[in-house]
Every structure is written in structure tokens, then in C-alpha cells.
C-alpha atoms as a PDB file:
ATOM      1  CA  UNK A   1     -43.944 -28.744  35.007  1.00  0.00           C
ATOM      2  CA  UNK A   2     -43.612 -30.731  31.911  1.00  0.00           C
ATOM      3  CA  UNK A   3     -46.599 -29.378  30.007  1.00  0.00           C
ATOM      4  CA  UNK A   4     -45.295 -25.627  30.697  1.00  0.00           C
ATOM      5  CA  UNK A   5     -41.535 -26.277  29.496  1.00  0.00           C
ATOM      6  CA  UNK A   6     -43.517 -28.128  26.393  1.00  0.00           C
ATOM      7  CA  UNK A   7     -45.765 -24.778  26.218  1.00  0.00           C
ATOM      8  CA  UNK A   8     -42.484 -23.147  26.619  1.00  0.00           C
ATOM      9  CA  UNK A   9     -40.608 -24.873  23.560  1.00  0.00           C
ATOM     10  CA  UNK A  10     -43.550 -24.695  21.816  1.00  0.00           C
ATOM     11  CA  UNK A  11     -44.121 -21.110  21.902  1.00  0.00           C
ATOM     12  CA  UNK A  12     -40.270 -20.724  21.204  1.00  0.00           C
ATOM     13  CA  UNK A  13     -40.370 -22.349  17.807  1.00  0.00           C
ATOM     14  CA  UNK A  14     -43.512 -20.368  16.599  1.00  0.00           C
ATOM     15  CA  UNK A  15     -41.549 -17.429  17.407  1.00  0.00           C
ATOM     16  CA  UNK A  16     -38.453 -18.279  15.883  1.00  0.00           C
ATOM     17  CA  UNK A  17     -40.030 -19.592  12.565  1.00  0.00           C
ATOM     18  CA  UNK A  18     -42.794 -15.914  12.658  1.00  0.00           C
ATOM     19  CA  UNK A  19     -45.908 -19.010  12.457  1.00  0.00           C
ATOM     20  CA  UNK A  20     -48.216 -17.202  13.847  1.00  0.00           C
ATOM     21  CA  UNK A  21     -47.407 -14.148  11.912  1.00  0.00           C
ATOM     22  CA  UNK A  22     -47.729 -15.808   8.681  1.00  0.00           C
ATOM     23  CA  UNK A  23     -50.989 -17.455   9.899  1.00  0.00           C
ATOM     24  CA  UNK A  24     -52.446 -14.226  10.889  1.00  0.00           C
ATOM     25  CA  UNK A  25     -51.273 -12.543   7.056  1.00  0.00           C
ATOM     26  CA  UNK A  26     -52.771 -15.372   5.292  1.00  0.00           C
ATOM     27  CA  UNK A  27     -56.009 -15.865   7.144  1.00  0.00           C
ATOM     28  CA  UNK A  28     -56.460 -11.468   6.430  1.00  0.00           C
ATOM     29  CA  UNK A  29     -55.757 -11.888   2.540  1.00  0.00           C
ATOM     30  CA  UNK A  30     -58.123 -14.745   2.498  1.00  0.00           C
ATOM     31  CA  UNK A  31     -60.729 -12.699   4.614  1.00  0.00           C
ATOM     32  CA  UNK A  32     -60.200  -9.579   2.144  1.00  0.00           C
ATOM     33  CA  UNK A  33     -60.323 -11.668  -0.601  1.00  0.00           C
ATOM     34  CA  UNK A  34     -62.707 -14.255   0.055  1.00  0.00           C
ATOM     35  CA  UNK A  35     -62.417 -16.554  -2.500  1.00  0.00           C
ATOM     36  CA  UNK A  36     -64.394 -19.428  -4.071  1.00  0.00           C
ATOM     37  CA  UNK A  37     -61.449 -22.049  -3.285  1.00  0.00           C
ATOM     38  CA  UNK A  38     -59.948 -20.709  -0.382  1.00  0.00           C
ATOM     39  CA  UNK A  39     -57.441 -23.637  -0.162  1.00  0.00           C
ATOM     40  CA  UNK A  40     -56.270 -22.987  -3.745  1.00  0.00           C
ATOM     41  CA  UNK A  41     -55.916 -19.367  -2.957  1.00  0.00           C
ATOM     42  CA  UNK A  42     -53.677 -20.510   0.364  1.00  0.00           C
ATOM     43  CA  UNK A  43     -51.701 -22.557  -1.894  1.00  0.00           C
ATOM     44  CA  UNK A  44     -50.850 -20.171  -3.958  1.00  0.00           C
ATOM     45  CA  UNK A  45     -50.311 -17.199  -1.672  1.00  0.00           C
ATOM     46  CA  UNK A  46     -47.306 -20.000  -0.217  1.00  0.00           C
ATOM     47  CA  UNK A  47     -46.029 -20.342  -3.540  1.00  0.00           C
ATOM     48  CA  UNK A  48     -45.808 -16.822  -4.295  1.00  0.00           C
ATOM     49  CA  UNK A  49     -44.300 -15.971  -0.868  1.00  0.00           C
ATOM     50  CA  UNK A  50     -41.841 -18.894  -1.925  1.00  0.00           C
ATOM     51  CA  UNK A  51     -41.143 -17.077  -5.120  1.00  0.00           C
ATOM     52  CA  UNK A  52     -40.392 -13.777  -3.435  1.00  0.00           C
ATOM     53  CA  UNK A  53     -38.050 -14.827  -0.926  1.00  0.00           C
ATOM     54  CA  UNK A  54     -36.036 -16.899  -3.799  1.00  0.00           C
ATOM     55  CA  UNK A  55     -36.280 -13.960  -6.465  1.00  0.00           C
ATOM     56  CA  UNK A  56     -36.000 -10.566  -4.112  1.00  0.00           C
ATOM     57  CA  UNK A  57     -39.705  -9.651  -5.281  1.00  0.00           C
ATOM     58  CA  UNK A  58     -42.780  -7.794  -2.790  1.00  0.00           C
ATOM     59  CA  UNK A  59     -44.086 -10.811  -1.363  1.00  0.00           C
ATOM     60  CA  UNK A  60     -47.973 -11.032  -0.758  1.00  0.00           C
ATOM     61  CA  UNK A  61     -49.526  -7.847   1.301  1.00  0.00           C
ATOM     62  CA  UNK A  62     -52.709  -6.564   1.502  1.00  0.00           C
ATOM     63  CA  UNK A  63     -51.917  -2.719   0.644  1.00  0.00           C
ATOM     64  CA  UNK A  64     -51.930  -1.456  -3.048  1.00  0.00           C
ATOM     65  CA  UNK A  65     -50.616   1.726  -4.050  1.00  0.00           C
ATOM     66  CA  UNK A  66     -54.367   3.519  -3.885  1.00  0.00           C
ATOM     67  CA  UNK A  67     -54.861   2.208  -0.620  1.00  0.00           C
ATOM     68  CA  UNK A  68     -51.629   3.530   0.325  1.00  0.00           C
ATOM     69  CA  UNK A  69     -52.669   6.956  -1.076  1.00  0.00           C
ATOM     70  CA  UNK A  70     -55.474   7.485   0.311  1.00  0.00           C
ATOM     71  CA  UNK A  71     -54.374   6.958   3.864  1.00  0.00           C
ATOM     72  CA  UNK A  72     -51.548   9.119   2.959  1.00  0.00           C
ATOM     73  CA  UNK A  73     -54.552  11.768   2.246  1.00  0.00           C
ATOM     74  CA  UNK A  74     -55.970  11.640   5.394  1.00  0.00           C
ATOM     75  CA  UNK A  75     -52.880  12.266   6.913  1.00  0.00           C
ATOM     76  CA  UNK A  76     -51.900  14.973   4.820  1.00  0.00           C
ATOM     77  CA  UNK A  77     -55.488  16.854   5.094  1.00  0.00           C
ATOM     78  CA  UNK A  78     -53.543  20.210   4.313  1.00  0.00           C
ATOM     79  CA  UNK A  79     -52.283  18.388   0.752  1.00  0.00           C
ATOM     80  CA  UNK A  80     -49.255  19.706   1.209  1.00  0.00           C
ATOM     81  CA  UNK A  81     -47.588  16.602  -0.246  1.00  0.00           C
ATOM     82  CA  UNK A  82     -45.357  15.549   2.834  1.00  0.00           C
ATOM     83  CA  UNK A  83     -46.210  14.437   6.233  1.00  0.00           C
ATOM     84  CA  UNK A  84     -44.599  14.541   9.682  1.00  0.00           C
ATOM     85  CA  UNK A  85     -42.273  12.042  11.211  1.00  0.00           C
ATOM     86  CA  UNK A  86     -45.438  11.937  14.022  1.00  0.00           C
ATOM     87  CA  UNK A  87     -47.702  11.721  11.521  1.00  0.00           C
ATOM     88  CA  UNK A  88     -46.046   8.954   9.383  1.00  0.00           C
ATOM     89  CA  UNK A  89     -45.581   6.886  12.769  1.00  0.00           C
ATOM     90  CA  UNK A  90     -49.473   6.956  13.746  1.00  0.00           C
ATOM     91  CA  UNK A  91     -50.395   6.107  10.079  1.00  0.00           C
ATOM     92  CA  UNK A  92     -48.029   3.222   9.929  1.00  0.00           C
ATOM     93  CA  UNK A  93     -49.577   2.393  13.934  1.00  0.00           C
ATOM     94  CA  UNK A  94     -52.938   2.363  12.328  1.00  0.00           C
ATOM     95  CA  UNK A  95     -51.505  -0.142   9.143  1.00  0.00           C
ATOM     96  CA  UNK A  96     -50.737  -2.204  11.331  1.00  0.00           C
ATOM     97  CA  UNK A  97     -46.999  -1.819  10.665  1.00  0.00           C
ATOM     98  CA  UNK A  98     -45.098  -1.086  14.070  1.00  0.00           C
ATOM     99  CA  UNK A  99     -41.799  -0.954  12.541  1.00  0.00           C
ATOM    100  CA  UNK A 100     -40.703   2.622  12.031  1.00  0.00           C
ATOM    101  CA  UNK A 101     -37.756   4.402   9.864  1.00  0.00           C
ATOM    102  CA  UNK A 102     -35.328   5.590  12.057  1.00  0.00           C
ATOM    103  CA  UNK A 103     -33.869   7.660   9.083  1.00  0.00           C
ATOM    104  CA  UNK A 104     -36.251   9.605   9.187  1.00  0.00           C
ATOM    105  CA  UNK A 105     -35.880  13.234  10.626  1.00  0.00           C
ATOM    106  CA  UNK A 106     -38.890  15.376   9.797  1.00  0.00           C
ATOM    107  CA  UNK A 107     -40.959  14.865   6.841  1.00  0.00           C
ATOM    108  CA  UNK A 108     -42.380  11.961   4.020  1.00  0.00           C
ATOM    109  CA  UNK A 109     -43.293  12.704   0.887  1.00  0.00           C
ATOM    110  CA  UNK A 110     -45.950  10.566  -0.843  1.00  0.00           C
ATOM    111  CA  UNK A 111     -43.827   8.582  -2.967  1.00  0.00           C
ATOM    112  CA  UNK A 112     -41.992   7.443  -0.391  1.00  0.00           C
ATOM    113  CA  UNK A 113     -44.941   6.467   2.034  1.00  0.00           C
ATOM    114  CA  UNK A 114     -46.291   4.516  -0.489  1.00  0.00           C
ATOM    115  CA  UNK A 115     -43.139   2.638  -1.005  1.00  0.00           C
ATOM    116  CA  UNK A 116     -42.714   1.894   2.270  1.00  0.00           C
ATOM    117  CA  UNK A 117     -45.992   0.690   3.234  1.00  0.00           C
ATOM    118  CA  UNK A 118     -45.779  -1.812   0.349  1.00  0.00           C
ATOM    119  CA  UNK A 119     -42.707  -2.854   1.611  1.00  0.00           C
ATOM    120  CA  UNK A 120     -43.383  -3.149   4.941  1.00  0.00           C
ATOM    121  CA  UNK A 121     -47.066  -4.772   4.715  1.00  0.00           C
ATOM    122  CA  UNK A 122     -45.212  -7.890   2.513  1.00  0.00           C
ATOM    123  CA  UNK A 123     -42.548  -8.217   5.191  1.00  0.00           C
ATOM    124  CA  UNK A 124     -45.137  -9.090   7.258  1.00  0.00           C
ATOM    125  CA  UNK A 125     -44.497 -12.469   5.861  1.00  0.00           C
ATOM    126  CA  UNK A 126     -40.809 -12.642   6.477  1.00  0.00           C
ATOM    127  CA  UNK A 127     -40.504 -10.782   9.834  1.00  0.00           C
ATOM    128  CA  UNK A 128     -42.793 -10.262  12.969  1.00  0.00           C
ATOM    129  CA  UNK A 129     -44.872  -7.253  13.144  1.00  0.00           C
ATOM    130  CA  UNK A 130     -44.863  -5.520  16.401  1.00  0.00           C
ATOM    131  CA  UNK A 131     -43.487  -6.168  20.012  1.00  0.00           C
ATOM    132  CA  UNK A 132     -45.725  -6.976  23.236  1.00  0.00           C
END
């Protein structure tokens, strides 16, 4: 019984501190990235998350602005320029960003999907991901 409620505590504060979160978003940058010095590049992805939570600015995520279009593309086959609540929802699913807008009625235009995936795949850092 002691080793669960330890397990228990244990699993508590990784929660409550996102660890495991921020562990999986640094081990994918350094994956994408590979570096030559990948414990230089850790350092300084923790510096610059630092940075962002002191000075309001995008921390680190993997998604630039062309990534972001082009996914947008594929769900917009039609190029009509917006996309559906549905269709925003299974893009972000796909992103690996489970946190949806709840603003949001009917449509997305591109500007706007871009802005929120860059938002969203920073706060990765700051807040957990997705629920069980």
C-alpha cells in the first residue's frame, strides 16, 4: 500500500506541474530538429520557454505558419478559404491539439487557423494537451 499512495503522489505532482507534457514537447522538437548538441538545444528551448512565460511571447512549438497552411489546404480541398467547425475540430484532432474553440459557430477562415494552431501548439508547454 505504500508504494501505490507513493505512485499516487507521484503521479499527482507530474500532473499538477504538466512534466510529462513538457517532456513529451521537448523530446518532439529535439526529434524534428535533431541537432548536433542536443543538450544545448534542450537548454535553450528551457530558456526560451522561460522567456515567453515572463514576456507574453509564443513559446516553443513545432508548427510554423506554412505548416499551418498547408494542413489548412487539405482541409479546405474546395479552396474556398474557410473551413467547418467539424472540419477545424478533426484538423486540430490530427495536430495533436485537443483543445477546441467553443466560440466558434460555423466556419474558420485561414488567418485565423493559422493563428490558432500557433497558439495552441506553444501552449503545449504551459497547459496539458488532451484528456484520457
Amino acid at each position: 500500500k505504500m508504494a501505490s499512495e507513493r505512485e499516487r503522489e507521484a503521479e499527482e505532482y507530474l500532473q499538477k506541474h504538466q512534466i510529462l507534457e513538457l517532456m513529451e514537447n521537448l523530446i518532439s522538437l529535439l526529434l524534428f530538429h535533431r541537432p548536433e548538441k542536443p543538450k544545448a538545444f534542450l537548454s535553450e528551448q528551457l530558456e526560451f520557454l522561460k522567456r515567453s512565460r515572463h514576456s507574453g511571447v509564443r513559446g516553443p512549438g513545432l508548427f510554423t505558419n506554412n505548416n499551418l497552411d498547408t494542413v489548412f489546404g487539405i482541409l479546405d480541398p474546395a479552396n474556398r478559404k474557410y473551413i467547418s467547425y467539424d472540419q477545424y475540430k478533426q484538423g486540430s484532432k490530427d495536430l495533436g491539439l485537443c483543445r477546441s474553440v467553443q466560440s466558434l459557430k460555423s466556419k474558420m477562415s485561414a488567418f485565423c487557423f493559422r493563428m490558432e494552431g500557433l497558439q495552441r501548439s506553444s501552449e503545449t508547454f504551459l497547459k496539458p494537451k488532451c484528456s484520457p
